[in-house]
PDB file of N, CA and C in Angstrom:
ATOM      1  N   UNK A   1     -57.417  -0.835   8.180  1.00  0.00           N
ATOM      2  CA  UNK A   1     -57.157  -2.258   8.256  1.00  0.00           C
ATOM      3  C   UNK A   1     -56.170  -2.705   7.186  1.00  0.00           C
ATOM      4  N   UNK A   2     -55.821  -2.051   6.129  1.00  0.00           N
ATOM      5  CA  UNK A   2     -55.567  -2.434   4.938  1.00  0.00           C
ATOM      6  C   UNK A   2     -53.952  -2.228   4.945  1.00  0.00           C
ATOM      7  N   UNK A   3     -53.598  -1.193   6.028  1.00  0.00           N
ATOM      8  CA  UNK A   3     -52.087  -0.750   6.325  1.00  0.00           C
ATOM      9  C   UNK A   3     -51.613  -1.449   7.283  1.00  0.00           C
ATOM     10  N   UNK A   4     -52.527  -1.746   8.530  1.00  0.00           N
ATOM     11  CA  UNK A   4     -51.982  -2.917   9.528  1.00  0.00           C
ATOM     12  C   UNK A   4     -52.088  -4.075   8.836  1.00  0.00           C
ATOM     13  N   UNK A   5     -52.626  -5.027   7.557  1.00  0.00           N
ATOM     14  CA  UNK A   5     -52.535  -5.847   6.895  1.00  0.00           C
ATOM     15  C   UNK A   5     -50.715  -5.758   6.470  1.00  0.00           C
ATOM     16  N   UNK A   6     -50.669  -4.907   6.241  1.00  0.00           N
ATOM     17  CA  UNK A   6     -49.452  -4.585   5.036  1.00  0.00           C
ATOM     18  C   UNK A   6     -48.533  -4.423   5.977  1.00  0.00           C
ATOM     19  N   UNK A   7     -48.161  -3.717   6.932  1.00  0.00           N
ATOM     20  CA  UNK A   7     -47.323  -3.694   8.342  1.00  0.00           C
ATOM     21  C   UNK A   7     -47.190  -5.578   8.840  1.00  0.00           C
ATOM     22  N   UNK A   8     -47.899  -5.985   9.116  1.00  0.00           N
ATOM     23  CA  UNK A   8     -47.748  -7.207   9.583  1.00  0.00           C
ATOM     24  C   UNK A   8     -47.438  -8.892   8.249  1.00  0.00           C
ATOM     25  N   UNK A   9     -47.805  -7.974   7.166  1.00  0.00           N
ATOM     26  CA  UNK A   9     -47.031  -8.979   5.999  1.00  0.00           C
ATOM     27  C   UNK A   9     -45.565  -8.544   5.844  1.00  0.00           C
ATOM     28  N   UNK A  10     -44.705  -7.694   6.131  1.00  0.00           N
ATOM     29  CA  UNK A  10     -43.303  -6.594   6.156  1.00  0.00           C
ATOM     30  C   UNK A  10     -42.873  -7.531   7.349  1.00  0.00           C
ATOM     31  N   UNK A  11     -43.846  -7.418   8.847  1.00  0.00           N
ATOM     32  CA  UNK A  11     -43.314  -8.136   9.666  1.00  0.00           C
ATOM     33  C   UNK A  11     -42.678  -9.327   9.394  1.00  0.00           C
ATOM     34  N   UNK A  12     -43.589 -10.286   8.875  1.00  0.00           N
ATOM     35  CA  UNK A  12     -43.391 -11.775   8.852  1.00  0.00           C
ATOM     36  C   UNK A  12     -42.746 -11.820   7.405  1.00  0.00           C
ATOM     37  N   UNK A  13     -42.246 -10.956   6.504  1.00  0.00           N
ATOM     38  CA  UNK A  13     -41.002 -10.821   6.028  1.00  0.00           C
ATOM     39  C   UNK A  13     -39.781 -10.754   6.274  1.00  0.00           C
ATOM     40  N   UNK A  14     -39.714  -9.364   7.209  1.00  0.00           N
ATOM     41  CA  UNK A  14     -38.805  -9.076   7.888  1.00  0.00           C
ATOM     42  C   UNK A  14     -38.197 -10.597   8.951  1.00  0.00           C
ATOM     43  N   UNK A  15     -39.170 -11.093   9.868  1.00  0.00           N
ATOM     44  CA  UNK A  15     -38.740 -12.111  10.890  1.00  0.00           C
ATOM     45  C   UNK A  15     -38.440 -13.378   9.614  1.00  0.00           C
ATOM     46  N   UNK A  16     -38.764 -13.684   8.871  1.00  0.00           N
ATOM     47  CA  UNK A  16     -38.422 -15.104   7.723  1.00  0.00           C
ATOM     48  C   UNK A  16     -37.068 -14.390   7.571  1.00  0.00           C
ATOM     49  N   UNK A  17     -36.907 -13.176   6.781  1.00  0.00           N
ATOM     50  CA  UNK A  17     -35.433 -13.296   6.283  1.00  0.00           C
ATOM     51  C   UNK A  17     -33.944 -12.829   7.548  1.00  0.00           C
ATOM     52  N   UNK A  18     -34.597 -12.505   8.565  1.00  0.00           N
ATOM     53  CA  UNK A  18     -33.973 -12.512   9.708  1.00  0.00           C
ATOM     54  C   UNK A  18     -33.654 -14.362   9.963  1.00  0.00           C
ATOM     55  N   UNK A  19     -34.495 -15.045  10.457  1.00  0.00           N
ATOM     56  CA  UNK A  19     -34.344 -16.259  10.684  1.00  0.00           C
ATOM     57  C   UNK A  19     -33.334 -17.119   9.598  1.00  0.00           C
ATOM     58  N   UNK A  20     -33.915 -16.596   8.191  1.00  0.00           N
ATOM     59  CA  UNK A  20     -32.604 -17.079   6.735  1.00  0.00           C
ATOM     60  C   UNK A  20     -30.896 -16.710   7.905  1.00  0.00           C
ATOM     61  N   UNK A  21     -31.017 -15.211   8.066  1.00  0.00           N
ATOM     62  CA  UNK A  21     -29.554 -15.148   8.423  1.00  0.00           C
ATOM     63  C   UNK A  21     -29.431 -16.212   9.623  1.00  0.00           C
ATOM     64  N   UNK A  22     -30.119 -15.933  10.536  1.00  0.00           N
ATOM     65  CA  UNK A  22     -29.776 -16.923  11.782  1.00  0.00           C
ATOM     66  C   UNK A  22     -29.187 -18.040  11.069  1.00  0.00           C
ATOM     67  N   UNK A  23     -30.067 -18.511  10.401  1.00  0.00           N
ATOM     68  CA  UNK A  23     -29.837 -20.255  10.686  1.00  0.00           C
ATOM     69  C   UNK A  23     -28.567 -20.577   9.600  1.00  0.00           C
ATOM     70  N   UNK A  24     -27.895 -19.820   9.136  1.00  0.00           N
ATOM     71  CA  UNK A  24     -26.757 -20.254   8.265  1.00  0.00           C
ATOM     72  C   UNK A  24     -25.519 -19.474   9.362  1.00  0.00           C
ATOM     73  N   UNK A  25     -25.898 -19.111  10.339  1.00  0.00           N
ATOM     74  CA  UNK A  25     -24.866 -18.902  10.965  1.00  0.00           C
ATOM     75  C   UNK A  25     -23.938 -20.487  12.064  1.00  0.00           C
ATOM     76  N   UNK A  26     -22.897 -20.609  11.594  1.00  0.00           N
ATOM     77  CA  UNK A  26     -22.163 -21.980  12.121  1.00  0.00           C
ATOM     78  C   UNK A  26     -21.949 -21.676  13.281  1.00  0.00           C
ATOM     79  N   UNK A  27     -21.785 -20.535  14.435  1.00  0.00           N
ATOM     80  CA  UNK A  27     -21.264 -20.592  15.727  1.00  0.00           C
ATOM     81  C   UNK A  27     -22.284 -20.434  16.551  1.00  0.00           C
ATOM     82  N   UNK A  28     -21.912 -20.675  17.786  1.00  0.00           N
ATOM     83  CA  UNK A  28     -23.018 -20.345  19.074  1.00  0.00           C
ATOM     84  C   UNK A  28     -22.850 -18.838  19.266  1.00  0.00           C
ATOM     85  N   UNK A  29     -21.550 -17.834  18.532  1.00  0.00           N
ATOM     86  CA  UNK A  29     -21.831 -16.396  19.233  1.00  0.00           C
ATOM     87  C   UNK A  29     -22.506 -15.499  18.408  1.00  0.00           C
ATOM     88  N   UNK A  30     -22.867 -14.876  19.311  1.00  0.00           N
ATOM     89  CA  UNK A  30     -24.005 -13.658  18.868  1.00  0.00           C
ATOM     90  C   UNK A  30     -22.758 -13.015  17.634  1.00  0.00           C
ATOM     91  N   UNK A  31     -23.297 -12.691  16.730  1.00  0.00           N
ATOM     92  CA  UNK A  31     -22.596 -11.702  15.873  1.00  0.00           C
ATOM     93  C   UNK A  31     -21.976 -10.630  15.921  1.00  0.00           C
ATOM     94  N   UNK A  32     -20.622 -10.426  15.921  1.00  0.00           N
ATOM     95  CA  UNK A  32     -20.363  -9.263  16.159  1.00  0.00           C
ATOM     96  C   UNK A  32     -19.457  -9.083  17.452  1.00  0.00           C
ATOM     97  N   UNK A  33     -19.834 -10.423  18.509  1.00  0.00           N
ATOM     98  CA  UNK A  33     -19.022 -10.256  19.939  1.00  0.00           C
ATOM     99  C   UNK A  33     -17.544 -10.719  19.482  1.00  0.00           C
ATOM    100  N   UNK A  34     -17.095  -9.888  20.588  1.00  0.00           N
ATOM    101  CA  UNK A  34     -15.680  -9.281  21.078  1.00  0.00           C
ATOM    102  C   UNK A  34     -15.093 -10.563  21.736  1.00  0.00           C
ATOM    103  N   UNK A  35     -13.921 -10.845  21.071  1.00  0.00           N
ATOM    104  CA  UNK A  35     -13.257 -12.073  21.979  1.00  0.00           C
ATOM    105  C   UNK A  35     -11.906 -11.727  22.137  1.00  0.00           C
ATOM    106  N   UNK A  36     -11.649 -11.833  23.390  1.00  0.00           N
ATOM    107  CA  UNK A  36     -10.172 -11.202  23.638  1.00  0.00           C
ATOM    108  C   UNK A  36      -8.853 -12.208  23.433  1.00  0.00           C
ATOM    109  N   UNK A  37      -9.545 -13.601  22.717  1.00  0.00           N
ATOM    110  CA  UNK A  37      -8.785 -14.759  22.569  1.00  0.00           C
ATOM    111  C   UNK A  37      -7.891 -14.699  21.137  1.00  0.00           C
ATOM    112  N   UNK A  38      -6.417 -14.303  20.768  1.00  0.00           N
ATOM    113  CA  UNK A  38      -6.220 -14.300  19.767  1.00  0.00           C
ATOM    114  C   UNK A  38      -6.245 -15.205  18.362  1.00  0.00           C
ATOM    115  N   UNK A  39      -6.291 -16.363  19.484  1.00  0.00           N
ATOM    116  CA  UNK A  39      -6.503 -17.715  18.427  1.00  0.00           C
ATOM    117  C   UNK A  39      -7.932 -18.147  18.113  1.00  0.00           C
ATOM    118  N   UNK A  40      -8.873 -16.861  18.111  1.00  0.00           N
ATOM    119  CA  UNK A  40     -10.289 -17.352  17.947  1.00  0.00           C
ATOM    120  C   UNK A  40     -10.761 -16.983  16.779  1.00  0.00           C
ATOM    121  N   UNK A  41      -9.926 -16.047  16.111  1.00  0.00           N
ATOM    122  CA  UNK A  41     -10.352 -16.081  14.640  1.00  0.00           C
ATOM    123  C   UNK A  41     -10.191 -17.173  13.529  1.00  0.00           C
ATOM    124  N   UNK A  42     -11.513 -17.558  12.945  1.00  0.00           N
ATOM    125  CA  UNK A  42     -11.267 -19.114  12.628  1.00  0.00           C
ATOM    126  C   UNK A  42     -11.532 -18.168  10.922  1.00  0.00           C
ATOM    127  N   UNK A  43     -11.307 -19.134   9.718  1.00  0.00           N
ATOM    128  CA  UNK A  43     -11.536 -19.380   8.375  1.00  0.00           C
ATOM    129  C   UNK A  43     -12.907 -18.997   7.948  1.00  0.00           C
ATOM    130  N   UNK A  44     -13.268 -18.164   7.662  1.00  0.00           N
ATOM    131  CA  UNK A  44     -14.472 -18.384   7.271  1.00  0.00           C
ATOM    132  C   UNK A  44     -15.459 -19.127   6.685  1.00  0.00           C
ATOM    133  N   UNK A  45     -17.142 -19.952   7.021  1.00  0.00           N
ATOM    134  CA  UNK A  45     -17.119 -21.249   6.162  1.00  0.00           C
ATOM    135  C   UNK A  45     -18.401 -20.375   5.360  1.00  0.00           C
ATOM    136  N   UNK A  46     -17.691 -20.757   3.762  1.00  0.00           N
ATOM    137  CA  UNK A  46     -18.414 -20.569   3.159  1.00  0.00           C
ATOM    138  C   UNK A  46     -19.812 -20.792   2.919  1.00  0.00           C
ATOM    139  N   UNK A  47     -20.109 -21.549   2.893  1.00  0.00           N
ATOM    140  CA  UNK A  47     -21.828 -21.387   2.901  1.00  0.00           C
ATOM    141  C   UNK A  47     -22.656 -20.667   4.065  1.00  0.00           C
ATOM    142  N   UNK A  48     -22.055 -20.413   5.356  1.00  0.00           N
ATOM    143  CA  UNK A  48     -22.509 -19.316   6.809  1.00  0.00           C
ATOM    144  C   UNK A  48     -22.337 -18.178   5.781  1.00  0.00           C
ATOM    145  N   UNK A  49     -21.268 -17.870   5.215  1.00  0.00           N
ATOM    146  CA  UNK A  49     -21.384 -16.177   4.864  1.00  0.00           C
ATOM    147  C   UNK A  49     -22.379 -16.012   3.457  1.00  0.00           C
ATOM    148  N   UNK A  50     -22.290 -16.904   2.645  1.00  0.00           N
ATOM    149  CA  UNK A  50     -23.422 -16.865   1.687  1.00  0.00           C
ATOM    150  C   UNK A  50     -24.771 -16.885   2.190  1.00  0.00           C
ATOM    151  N   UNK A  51     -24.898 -17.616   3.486  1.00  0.00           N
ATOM    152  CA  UNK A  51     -26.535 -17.524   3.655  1.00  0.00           C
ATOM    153  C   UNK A  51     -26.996 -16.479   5.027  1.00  0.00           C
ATOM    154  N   UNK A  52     -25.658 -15.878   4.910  1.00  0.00           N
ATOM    155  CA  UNK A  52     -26.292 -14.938   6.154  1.00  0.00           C
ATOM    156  C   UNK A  52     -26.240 -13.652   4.838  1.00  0.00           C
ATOM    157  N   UNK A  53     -25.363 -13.626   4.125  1.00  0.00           N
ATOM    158  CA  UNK A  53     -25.876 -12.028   3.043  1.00  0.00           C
ATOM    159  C   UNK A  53     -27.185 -12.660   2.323  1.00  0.00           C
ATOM    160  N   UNK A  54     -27.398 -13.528   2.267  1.00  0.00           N
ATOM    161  CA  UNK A  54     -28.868 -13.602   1.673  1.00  0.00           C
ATOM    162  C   UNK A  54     -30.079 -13.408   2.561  1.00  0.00           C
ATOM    163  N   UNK A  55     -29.628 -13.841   3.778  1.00  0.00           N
ATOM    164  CA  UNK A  55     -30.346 -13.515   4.874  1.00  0.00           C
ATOM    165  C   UNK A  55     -30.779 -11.747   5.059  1.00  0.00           C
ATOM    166  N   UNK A  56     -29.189 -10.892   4.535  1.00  0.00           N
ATOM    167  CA  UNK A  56     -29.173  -9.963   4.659  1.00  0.00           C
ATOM    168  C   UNK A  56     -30.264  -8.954   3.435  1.00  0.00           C
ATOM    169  N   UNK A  57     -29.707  -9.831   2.590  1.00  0.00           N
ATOM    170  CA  UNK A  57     -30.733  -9.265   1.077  1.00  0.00           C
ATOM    171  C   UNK A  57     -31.744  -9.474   1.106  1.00  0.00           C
ATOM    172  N   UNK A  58     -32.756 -10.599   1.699  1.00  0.00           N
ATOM    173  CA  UNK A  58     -34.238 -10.613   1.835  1.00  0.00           C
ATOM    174  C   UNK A  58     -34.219  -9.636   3.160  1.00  0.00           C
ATOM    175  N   UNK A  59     -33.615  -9.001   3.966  1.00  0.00           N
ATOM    176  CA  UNK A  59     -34.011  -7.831   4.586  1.00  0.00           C
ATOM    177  C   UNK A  59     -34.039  -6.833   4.136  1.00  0.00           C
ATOM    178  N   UNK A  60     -33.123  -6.260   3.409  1.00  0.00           N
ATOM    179  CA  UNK A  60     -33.236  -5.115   3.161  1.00  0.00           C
ATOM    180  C   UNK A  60     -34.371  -5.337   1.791  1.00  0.00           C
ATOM    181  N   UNK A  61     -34.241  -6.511   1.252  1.00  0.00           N
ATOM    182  CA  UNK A  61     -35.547  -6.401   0.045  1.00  0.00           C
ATOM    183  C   UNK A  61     -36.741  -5.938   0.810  1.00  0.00           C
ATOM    184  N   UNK A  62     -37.395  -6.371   1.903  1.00  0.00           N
ATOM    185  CA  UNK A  62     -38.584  -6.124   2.820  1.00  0.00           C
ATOM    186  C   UNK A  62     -38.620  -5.461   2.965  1.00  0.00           C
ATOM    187  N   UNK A  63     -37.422  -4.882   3.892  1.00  0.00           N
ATOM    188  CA  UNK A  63     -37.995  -3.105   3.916  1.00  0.00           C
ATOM    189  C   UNK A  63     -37.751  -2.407   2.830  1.00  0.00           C
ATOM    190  N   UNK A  64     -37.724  -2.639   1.883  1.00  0.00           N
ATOM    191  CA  UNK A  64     -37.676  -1.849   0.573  1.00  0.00           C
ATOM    192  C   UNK A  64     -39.004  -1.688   0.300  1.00  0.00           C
ATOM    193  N   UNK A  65     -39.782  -3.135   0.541  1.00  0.00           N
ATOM    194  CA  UNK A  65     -41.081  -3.073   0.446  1.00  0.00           C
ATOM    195  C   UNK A  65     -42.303  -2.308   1.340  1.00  0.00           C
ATOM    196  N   UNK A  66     -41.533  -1.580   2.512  1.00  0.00           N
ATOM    197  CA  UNK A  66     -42.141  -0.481   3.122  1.00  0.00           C
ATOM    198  C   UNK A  66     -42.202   0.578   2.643  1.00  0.00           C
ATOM    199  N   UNK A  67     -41.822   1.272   1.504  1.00  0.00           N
ATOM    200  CA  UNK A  67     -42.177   2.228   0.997  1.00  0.00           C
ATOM    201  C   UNK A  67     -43.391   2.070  -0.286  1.00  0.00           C
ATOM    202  N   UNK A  68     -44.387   0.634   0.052  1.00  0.00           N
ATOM    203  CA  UNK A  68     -45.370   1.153  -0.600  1.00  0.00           C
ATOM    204  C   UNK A  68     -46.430   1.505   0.286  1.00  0.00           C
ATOM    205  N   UNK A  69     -46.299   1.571   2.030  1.00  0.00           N
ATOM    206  CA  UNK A  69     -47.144   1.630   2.628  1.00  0.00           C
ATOM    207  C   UNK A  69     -47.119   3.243   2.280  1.00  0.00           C
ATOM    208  N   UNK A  70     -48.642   3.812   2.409  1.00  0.00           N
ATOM    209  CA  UNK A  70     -49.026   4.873   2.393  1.00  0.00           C
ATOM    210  C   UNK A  70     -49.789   4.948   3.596  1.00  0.00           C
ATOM    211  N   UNK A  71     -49.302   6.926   4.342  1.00  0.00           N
ATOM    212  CA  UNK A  71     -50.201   7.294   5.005  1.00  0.00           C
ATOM    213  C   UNK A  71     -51.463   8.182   4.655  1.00  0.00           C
ATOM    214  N   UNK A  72     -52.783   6.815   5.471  1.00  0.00           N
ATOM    215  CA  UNK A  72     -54.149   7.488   4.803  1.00  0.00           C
ATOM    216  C   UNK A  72     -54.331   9.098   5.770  1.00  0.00           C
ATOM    217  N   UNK A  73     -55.016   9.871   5.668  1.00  0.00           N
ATOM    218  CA  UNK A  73     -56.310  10.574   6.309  1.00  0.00           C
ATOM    219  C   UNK A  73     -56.239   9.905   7.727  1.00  0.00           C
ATOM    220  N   UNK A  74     -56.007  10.695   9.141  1.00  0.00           N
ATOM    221  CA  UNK A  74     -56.948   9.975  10.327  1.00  0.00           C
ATOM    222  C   UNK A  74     -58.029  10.726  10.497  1.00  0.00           C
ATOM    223  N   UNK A  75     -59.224  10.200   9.714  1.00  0.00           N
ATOM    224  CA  UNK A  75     -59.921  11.063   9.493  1.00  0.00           C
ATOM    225  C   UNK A  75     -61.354   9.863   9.669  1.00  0.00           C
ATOM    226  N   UNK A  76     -62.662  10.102  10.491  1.00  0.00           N
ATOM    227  CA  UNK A  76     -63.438   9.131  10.479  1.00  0.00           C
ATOM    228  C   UNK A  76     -63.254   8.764  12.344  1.00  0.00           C
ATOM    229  N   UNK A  77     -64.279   8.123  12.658  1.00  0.00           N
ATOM    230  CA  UNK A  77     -64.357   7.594  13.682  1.00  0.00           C
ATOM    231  C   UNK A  77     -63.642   6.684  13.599  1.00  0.00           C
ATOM    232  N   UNK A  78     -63.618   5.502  12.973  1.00  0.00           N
ATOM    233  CA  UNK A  78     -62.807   4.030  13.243  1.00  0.00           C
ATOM    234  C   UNK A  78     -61.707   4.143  12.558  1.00  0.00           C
ATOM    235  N   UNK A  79     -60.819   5.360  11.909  1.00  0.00           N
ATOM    236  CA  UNK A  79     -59.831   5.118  11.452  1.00  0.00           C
ATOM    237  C   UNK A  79     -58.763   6.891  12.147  1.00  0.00           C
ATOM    238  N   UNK A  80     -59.482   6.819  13.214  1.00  0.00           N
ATOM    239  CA  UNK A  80     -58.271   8.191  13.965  1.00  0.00           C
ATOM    240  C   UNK A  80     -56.915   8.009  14.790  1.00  0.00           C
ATOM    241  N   UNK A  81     -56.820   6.515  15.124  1.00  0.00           N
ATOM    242  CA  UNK A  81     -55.846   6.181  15.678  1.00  0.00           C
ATOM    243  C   UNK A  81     -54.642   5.941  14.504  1.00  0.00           C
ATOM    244  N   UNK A  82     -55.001   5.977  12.910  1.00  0.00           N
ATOM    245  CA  UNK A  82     -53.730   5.430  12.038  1.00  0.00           C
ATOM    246  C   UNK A  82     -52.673   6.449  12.372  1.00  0.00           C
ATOM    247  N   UNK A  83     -53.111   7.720  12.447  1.00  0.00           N
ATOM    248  CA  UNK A  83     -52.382   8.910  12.464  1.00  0.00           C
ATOM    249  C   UNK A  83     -50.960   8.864  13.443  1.00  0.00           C
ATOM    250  N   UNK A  84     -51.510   8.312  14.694  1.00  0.00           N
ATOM    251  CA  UNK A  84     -50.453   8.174  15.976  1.00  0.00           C
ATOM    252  C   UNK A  84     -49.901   6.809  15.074  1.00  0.00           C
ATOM    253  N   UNK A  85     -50.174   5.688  15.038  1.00  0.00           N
ATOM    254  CA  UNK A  85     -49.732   5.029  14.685  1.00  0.00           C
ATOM    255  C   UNK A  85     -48.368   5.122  13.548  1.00  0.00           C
ATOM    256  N   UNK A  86     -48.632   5.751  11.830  1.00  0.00           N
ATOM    257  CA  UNK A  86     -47.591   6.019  11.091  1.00  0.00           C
ATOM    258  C   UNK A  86     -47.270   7.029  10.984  1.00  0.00           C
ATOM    259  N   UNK A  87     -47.429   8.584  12.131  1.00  0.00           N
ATOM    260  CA  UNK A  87     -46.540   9.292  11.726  1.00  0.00           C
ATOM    261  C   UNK A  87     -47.887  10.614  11.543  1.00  0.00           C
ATOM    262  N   UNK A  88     -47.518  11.610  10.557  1.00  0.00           N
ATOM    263  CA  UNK A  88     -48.163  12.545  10.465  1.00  0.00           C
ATOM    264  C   UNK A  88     -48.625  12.561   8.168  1.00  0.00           C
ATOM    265  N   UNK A  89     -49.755  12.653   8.087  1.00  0.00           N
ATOM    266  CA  UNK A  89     -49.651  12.736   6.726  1.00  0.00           C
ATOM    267  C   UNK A  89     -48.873  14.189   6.107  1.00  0.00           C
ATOM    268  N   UNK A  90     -48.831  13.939   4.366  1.00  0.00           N
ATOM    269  CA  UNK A  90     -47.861  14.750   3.885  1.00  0.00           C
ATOM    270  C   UNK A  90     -46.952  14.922   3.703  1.00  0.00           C
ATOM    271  N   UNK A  91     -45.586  15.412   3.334  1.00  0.00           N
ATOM    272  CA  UNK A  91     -44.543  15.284   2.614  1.00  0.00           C
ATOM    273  C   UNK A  91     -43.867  14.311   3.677  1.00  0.00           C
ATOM    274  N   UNK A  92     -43.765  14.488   4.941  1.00  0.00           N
ATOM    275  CA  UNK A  92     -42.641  13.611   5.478  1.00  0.00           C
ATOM    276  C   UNK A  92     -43.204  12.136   5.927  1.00  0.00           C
ATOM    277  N   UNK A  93     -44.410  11.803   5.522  1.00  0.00           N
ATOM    278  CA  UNK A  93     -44.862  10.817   5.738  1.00  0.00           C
ATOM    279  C   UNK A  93     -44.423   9.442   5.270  1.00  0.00           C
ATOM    280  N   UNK A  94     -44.086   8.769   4.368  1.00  0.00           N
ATOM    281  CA  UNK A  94     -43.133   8.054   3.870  1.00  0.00           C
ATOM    282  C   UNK A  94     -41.729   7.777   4.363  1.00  0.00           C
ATOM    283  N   UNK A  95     -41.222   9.256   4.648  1.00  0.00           N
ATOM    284  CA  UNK A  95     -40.060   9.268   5.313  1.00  0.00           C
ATOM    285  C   UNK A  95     -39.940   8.047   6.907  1.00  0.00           C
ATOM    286  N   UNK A  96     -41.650   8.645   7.383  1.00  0.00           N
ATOM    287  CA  UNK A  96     -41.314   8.263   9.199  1.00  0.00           C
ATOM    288  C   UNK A  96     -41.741   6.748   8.836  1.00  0.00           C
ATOM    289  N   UNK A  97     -42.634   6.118   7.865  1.00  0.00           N
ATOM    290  CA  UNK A  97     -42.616   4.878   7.744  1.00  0.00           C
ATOM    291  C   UNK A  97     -41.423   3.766   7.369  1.00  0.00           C
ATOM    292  N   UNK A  98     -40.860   4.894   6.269  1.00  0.00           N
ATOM    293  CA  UNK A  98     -39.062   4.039   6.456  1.00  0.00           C
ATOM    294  C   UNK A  98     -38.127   4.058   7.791  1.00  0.00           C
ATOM    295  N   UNK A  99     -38.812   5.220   8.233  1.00  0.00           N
ATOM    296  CA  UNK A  99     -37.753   5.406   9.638  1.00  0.00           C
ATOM    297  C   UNK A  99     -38.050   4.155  10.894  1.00  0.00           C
ATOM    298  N   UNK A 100     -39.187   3.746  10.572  1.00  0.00           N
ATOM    299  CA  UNK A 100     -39.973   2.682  11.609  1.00  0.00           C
ATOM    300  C   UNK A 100     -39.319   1.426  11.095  1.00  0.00           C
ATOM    301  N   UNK A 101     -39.619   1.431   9.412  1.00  0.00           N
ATOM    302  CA  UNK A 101     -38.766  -0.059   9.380  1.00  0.00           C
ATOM    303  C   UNK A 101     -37.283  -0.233   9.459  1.00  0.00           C
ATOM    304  N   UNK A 102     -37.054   0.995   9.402  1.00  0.00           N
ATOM    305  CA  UNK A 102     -35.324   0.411   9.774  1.00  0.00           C
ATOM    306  C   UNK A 102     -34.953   0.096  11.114  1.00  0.00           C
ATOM    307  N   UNK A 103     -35.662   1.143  12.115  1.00  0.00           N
ATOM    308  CA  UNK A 103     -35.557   0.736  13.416  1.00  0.00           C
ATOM    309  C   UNK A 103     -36.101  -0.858  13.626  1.00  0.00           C
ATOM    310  N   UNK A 104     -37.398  -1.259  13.142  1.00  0.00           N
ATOM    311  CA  UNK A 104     -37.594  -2.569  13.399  1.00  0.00           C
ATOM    312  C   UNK A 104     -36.860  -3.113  12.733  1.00  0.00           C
ATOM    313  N   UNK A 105     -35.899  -3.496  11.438  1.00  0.00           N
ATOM    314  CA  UNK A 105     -34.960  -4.036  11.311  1.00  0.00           C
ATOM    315  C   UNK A 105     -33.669  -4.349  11.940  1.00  0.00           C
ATOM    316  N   UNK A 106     -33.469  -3.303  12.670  1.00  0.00           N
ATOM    317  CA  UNK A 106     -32.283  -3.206  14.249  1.00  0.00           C
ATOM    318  C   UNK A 106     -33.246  -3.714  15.240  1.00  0.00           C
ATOM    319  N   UNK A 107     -34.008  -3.651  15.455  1.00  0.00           N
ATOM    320  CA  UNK A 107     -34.657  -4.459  16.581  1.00  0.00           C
ATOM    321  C   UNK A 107     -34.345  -5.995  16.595  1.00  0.00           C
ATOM    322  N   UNK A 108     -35.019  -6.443  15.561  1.00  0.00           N
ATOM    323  CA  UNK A 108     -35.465  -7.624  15.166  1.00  0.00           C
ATOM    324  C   UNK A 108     -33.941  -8.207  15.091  1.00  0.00           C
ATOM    325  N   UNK A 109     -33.066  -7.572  14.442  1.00  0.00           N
ATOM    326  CA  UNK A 109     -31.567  -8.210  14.710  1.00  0.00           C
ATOM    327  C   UNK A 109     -31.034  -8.196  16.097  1.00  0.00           C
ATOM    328  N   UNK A 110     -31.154  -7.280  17.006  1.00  0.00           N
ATOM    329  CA  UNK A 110     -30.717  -7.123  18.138  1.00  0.00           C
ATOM    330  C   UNK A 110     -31.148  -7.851  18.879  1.00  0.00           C
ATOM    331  N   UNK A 111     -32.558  -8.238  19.199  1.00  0.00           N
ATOM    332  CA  UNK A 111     -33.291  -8.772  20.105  1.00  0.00           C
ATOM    333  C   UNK A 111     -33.253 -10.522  19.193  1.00  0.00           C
ATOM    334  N   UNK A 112     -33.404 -10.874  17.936  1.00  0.00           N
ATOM    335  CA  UNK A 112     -33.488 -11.742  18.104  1.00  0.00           C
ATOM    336  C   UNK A 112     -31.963 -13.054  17.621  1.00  0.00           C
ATOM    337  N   UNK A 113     -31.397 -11.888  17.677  1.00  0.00           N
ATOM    338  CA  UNK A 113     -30.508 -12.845  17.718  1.00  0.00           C
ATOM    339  C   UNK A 113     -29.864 -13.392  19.324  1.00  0.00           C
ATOM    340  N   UNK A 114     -30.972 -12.878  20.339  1.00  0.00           N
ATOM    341  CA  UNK A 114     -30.372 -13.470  21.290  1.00  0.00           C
ATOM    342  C   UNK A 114     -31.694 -14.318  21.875  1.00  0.00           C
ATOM    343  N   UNK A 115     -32.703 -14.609  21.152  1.00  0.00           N
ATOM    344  CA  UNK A 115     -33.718 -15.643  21.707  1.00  0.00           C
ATOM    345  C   UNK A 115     -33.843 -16.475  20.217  1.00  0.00           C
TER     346      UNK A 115
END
């Protein structure tokens, strides 16, 4: 219980400093899209790019903060499912929990910057 506690406080880290970037962004387009219009590159406005790298820095601060999750033992009746859940214990264990939050960090950008 104590690691899905800690997984779902990362979450609602992760989605707050995701939302920071959103909302200092000044345009209606998704980030990153392709415009074949040459006169569409506009000035950059300063305060969008300051609050989307801060947006960016409370992300990567969060998942920084996934490397204090530890994998326990699936060991016990009510605690055999952690195992499937983070991975396998032992040396590479840490590893597959960073590997989860970075993927949910590409998620969470991908998917929500379009809802």
């Amino acid at each position: 219980e104590g690691a899905i506690k800690e997984v779902s406080e990362l979450l609602d880290k992760l989605v707050k400093a995701v939302k920071t970037a959103e909302g200092a962004s000044s345009g209606t387009d998704a980030i990153g899209e392709v415009v074949a219009d040459a006169d569409a590159a506009k000035v950059a406005d300063k305060a969008s790019v300051k609050g989307i790298a801060k947006g960016i820095k409370e992300i990567v601060e969060a998942a920084g903060g996934s490397e204090k999750l530890k994998v326990a033992a699936a060991t016990g009746e009510n605690n055999k499912g952690a195992g499937k859940l983070f991975g396998k214990a032992g040396a590479d264990a840490n590893g597959t929990v960073r590997l989860l939050a970075r993927r949910l960090v590409l998620l969470v950008l991908l998917v929500g910057s379009r809802y």
